[in-house]
PDB file of N, CA and C in Angstrom:
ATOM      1  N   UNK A   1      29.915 148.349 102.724  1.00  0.00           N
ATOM      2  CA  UNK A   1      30.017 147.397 101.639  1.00  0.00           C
ATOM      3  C   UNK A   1      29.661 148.103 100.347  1.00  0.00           C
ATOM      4  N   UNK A   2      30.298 147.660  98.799  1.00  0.00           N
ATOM      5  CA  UNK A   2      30.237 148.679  97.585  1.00  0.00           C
ATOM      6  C   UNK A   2      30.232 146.936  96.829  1.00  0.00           C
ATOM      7  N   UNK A   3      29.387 147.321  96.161  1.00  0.00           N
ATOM      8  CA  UNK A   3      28.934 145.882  95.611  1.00  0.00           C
ATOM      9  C   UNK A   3      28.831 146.703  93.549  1.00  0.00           C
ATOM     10  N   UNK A   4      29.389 146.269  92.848  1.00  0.00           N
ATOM     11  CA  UNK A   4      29.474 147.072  91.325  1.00  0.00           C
ATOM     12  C   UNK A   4      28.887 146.159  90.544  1.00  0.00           C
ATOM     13  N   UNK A   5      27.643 146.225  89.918  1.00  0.00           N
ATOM     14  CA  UNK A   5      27.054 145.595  88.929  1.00  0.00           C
ATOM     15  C   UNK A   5      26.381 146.649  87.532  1.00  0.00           C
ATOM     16  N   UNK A   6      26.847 145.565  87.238  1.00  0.00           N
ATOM     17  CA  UNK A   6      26.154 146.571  85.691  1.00  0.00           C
ATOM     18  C   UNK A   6      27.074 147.558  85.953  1.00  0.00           C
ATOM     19  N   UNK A   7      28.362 148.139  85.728  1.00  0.00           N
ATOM     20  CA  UNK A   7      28.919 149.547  86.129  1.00  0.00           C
ATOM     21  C   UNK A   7      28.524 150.531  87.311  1.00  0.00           C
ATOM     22  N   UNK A   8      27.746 150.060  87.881  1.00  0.00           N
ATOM     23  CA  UNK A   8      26.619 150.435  89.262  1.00  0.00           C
ATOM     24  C   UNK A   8      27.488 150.517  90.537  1.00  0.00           C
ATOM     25  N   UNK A   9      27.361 151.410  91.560  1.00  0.00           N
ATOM     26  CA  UNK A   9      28.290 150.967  92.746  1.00  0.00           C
ATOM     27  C   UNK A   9      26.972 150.773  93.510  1.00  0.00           C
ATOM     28  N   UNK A  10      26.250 149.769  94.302  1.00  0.00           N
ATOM     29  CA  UNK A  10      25.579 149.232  95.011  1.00  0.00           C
ATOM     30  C   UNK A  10      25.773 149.284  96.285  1.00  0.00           C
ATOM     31  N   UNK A  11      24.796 149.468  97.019  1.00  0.00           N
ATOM     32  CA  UNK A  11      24.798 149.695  98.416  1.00  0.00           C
ATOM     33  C   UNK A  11      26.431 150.441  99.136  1.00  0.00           C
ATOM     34  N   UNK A  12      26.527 151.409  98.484  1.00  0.00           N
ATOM     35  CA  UNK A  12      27.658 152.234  99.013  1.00  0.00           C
ATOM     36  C   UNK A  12      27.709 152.821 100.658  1.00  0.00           C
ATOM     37  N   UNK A  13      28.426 152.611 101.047  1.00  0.00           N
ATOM     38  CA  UNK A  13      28.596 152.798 102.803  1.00  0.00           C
ATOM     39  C   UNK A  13      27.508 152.259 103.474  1.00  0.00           C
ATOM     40  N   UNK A  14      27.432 151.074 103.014  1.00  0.00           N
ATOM     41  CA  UNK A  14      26.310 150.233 103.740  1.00  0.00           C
ATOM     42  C   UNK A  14      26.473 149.442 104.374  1.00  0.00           C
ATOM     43  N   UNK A  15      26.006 149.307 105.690  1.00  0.00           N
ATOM     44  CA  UNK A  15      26.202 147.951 106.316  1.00  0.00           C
ATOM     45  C   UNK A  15      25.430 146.882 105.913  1.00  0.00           C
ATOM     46  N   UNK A  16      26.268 145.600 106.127  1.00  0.00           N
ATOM     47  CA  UNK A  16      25.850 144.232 105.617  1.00  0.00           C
ATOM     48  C   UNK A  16      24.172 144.373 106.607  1.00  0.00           C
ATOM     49  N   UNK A  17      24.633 144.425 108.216  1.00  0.00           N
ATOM     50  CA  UNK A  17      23.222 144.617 108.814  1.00  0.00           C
ATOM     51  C   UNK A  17      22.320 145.296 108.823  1.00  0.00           C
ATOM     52  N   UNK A  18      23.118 146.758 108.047  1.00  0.00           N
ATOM     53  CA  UNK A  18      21.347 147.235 107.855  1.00  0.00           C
ATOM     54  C   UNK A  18      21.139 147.151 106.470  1.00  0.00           C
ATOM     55  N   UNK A  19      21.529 146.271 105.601  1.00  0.00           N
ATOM     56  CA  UNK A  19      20.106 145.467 104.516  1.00  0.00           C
ATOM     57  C   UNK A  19      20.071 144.657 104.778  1.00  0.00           C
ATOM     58  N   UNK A  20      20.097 143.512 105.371  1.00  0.00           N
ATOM     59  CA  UNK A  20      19.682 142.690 106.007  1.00  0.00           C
ATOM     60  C   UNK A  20      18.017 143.300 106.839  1.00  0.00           C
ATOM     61  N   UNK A  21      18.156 144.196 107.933  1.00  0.00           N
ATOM     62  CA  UNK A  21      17.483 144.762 108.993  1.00  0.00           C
ATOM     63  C   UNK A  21      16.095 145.468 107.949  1.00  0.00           C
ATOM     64  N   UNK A  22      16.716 145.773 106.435  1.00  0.00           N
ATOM     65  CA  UNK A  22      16.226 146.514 105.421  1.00  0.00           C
ATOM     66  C   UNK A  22      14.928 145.404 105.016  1.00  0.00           C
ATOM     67  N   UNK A  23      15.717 144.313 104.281  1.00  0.00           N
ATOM     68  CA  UNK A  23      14.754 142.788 103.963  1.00  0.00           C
ATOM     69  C   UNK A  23      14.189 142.408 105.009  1.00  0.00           C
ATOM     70  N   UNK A  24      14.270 142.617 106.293  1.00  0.00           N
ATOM     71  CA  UNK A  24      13.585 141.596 107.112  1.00  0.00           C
ATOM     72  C   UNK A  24      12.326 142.562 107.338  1.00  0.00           C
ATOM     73  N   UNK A  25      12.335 143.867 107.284  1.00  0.00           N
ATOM     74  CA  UNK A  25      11.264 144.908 107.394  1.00  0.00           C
ATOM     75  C   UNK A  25       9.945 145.034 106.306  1.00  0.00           C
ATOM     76  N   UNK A  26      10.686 143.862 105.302  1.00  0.00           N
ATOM     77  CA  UNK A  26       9.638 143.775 104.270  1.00  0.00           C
ATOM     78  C   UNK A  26       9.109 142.607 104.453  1.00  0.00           C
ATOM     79  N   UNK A  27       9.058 142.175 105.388  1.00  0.00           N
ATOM     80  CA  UNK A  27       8.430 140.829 105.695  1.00  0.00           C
ATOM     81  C   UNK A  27       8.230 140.010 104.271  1.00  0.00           C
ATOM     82  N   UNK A  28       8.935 139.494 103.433  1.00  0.00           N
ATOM     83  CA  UNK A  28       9.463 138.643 102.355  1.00  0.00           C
ATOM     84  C   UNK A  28       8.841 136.820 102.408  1.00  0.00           C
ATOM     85  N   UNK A  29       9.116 137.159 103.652  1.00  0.00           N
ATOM     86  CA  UNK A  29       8.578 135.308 104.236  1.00  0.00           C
ATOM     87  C   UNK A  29       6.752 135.670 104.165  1.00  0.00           C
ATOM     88  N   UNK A  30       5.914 136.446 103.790  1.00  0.00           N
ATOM     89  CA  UNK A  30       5.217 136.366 104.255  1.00  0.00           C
ATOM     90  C   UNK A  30       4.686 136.176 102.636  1.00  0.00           C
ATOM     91  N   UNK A  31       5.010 136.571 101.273  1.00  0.00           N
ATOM     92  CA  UNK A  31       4.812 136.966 100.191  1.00  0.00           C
ATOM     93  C   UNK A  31       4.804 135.424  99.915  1.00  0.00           C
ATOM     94  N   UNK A  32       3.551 135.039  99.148  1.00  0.00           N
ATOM     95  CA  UNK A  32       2.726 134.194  98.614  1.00  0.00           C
ATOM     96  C   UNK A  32       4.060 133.458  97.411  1.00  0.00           C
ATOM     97  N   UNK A  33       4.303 132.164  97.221  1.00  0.00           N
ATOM     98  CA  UNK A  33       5.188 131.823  96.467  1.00  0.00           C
ATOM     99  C   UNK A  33       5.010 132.183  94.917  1.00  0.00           C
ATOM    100  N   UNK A  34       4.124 132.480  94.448  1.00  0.00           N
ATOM    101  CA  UNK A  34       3.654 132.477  93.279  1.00  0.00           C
ATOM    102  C   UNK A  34       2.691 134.011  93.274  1.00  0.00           C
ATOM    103  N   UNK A  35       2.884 134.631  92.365  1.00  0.00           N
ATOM    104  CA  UNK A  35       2.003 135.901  91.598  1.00  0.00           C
ATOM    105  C   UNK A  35       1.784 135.801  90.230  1.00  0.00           C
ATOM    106  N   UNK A  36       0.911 135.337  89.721  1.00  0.00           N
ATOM    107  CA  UNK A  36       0.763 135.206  88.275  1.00  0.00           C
ATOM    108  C   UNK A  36      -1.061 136.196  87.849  1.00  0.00           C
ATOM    109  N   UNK A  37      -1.024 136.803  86.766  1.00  0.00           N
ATOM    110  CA  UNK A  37      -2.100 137.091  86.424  1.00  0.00           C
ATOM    111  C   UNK A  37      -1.816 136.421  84.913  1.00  0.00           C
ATOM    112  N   UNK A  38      -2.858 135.081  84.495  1.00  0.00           N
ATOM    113  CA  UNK A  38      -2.353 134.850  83.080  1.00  0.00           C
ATOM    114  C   UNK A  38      -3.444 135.188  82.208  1.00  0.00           C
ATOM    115  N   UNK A  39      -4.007 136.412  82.859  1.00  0.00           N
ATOM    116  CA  UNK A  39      -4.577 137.277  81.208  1.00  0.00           C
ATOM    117  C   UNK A  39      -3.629 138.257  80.833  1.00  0.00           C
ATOM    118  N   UNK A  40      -2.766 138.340  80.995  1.00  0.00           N
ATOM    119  CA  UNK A  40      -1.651 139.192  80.490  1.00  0.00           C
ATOM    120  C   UNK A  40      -0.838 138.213  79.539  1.00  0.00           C
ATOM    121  N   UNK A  41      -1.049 138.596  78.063  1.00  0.00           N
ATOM    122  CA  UNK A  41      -0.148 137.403  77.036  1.00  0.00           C
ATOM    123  C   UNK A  41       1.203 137.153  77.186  1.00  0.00           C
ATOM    124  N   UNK A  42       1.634 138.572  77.042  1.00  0.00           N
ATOM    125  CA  UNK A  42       3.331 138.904  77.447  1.00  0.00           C
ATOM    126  C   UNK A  42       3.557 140.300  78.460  1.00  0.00           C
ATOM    127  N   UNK A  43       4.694 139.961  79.099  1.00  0.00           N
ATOM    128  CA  UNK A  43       4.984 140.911  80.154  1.00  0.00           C
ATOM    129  C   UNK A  43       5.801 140.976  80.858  1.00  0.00           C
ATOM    130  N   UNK A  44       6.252 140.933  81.772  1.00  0.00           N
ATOM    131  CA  UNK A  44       7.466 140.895  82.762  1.00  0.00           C
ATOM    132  C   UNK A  44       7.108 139.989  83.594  1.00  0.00           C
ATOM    133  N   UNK A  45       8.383 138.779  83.980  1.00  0.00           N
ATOM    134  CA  UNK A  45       8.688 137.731  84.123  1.00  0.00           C
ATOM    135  C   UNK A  45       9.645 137.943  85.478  1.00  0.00           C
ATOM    136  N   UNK A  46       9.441 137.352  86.773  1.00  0.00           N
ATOM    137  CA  UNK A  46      10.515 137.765  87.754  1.00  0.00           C
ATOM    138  C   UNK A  46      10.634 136.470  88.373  1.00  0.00           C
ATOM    139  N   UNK A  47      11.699 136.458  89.001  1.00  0.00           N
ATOM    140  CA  UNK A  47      11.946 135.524  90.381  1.00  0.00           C
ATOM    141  C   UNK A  47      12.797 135.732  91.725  1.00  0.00           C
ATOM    142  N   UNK A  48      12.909 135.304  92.887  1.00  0.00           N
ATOM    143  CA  UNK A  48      13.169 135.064  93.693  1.00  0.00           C
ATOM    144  C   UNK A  48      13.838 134.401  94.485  1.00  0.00           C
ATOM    145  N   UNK A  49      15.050 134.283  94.599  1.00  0.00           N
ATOM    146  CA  UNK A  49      15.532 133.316  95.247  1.00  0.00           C
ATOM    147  C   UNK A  49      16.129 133.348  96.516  1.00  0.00           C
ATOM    148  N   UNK A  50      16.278 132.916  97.345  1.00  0.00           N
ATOM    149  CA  UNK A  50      16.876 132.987  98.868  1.00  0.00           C
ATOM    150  C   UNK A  50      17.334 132.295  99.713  1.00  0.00           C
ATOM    151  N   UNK A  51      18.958 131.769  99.717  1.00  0.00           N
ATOM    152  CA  UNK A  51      19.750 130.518 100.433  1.00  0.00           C
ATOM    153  C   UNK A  51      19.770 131.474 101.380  1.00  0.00           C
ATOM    154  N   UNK A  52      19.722 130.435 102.401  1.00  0.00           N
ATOM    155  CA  UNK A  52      20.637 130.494 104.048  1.00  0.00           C
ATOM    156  C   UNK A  52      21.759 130.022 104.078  1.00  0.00           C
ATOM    157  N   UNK A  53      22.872 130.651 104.849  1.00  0.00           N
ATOM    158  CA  UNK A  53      23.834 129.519 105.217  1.00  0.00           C
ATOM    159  C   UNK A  53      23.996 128.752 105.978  1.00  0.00           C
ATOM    160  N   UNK A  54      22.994 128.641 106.880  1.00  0.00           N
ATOM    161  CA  UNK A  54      22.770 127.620 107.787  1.00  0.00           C
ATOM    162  C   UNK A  54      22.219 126.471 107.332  1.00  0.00           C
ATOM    163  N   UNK A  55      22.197 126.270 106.060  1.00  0.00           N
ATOM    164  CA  UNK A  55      21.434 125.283 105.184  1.00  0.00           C
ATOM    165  C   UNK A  55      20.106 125.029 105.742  1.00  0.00           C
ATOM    166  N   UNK A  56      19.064 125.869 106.035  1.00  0.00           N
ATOM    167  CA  UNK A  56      17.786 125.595 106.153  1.00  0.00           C
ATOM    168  C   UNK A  56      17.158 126.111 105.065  1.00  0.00           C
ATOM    169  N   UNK A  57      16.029 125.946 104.686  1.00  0.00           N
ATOM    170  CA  UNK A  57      14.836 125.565 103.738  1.00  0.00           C
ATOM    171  C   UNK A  57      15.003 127.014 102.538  1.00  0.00           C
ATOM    172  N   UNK A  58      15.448 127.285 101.761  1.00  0.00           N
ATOM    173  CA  UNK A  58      15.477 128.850 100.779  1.00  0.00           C
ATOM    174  C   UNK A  58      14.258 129.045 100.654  1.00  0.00           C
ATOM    175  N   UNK A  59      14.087 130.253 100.300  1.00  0.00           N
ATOM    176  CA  UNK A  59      12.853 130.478  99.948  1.00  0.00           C
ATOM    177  C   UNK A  59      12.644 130.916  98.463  1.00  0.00           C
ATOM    178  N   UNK A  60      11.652 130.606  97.704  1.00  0.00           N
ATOM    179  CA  UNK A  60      11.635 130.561  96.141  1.00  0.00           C
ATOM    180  C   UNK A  60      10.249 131.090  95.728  1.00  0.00           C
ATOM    181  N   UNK A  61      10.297 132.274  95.109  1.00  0.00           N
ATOM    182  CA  UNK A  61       9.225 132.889  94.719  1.00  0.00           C
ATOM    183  C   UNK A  61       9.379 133.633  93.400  1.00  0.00           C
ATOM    184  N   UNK A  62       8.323 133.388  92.449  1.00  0.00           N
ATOM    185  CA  UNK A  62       8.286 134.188  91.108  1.00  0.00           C
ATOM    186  C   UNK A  62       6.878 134.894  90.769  1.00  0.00           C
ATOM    187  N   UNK A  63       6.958 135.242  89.865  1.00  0.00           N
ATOM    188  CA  UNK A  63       6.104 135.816  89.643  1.00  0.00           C
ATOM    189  C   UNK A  63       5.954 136.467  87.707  1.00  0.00           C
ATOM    190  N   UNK A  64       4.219 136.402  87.738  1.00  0.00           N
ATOM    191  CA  UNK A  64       4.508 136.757  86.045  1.00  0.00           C
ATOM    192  C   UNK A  64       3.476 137.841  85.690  1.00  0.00           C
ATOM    193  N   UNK A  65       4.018 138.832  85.714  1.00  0.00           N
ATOM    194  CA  UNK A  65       2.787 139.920  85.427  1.00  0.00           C
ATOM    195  C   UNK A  65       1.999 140.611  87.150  1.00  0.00           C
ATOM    196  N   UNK A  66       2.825 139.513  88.004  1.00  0.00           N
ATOM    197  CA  UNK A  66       2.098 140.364  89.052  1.00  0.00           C
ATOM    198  C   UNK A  66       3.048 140.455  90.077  1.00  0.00           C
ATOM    199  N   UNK A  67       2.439 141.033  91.582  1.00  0.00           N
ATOM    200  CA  UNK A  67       3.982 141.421  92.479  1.00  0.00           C
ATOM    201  C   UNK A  67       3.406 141.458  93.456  1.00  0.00           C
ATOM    202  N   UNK A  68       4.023 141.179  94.661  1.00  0.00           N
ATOM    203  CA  UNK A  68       3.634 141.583  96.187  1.00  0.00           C
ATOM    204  C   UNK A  68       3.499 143.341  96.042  1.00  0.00           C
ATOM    205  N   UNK A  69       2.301 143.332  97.172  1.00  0.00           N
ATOM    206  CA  UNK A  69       2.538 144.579  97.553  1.00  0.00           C
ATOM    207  C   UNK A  69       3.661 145.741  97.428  1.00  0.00           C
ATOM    208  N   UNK A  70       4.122 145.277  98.048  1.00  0.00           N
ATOM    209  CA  UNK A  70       5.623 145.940  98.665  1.00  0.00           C
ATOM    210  C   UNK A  70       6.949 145.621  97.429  1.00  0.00           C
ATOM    211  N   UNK A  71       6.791 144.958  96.152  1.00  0.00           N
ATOM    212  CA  UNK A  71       7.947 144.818  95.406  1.00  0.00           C
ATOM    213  C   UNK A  71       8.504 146.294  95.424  1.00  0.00           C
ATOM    214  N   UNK A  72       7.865 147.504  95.261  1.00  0.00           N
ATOM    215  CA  UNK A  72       8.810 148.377  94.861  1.00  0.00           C
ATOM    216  C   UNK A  72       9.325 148.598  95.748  1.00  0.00           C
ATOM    217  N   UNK A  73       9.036 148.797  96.950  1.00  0.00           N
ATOM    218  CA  UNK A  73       9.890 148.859  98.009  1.00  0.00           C
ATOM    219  C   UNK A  73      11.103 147.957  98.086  1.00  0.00           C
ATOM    220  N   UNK A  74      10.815 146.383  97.975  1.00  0.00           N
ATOM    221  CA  UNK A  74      12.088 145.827  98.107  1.00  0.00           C
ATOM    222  C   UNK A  74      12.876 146.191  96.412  1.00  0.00           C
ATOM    223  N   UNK A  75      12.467 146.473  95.681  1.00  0.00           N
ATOM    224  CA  UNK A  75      13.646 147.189  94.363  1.00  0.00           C
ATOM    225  C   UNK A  75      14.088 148.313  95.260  1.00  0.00           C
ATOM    226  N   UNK A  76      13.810 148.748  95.764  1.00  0.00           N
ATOM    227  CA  UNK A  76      14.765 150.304  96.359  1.00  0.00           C
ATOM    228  C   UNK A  76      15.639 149.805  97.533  1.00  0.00           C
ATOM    229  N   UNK A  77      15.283 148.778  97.784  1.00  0.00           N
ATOM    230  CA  UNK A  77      16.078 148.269  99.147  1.00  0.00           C
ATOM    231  C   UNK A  77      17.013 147.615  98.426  1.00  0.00           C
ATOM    232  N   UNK A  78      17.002 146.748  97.393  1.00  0.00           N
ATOM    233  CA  UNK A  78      18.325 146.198  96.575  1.00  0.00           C
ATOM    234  C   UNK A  78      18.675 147.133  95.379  1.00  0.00           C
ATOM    235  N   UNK A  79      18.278 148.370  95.628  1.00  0.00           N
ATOM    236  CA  UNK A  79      18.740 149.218  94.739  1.00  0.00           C
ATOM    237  C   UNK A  79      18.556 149.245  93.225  1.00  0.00           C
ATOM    238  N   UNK A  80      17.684 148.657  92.711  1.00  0.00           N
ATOM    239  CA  UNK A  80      17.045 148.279  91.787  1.00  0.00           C
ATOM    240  C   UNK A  80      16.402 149.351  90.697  1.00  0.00           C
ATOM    241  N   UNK A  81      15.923 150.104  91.594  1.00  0.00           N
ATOM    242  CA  UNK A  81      14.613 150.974  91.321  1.00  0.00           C
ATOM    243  C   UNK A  81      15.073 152.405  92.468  1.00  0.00           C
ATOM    244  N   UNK A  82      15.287 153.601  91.935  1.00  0.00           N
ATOM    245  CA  UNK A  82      15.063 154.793  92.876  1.00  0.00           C
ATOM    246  C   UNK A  82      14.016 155.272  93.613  1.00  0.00           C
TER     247      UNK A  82
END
């Protein structure tokens, strides 16, 4: 799969299952819905979003100034971040 954003070619010769196999290794379901530190005035602002197609429950997580553990890891897994 070659997915082009931003002029970007994304996940090039990738299988759909192994990022999938990629996200599920970051245990994502386990990351607290909310990360905020609000002594930080201004800063970087993120969110989260995650449909099923089986129409069960998405999962919705943001965050403001702060991050799971593991965010950089999942930026390198959606290619985000090198």
């Amino acid at each position: 799969m070659d997915y082009l954003i931003d002029g970007r070619v994304l996940y090039q010769n990738k299988k759909w299952s192994e990022l999938l196999t990629e996200l599920k290794e970051l245990h994502i379901d386990d990351w607290d819905q909310e990360y905020n530190d609000s002594d930080v005035m201004d800063g970087t602002q993120w969110s989260l979003d995650i449909e099923f197609s089986d129409d069960s429950e998405g999962i919705h997580i943001w965050g403001s100034n702060m991050f799971p553990n593991n965010f950089g890891d999942f930026l390198k897994v959606i290619e985000m971040r090198r």
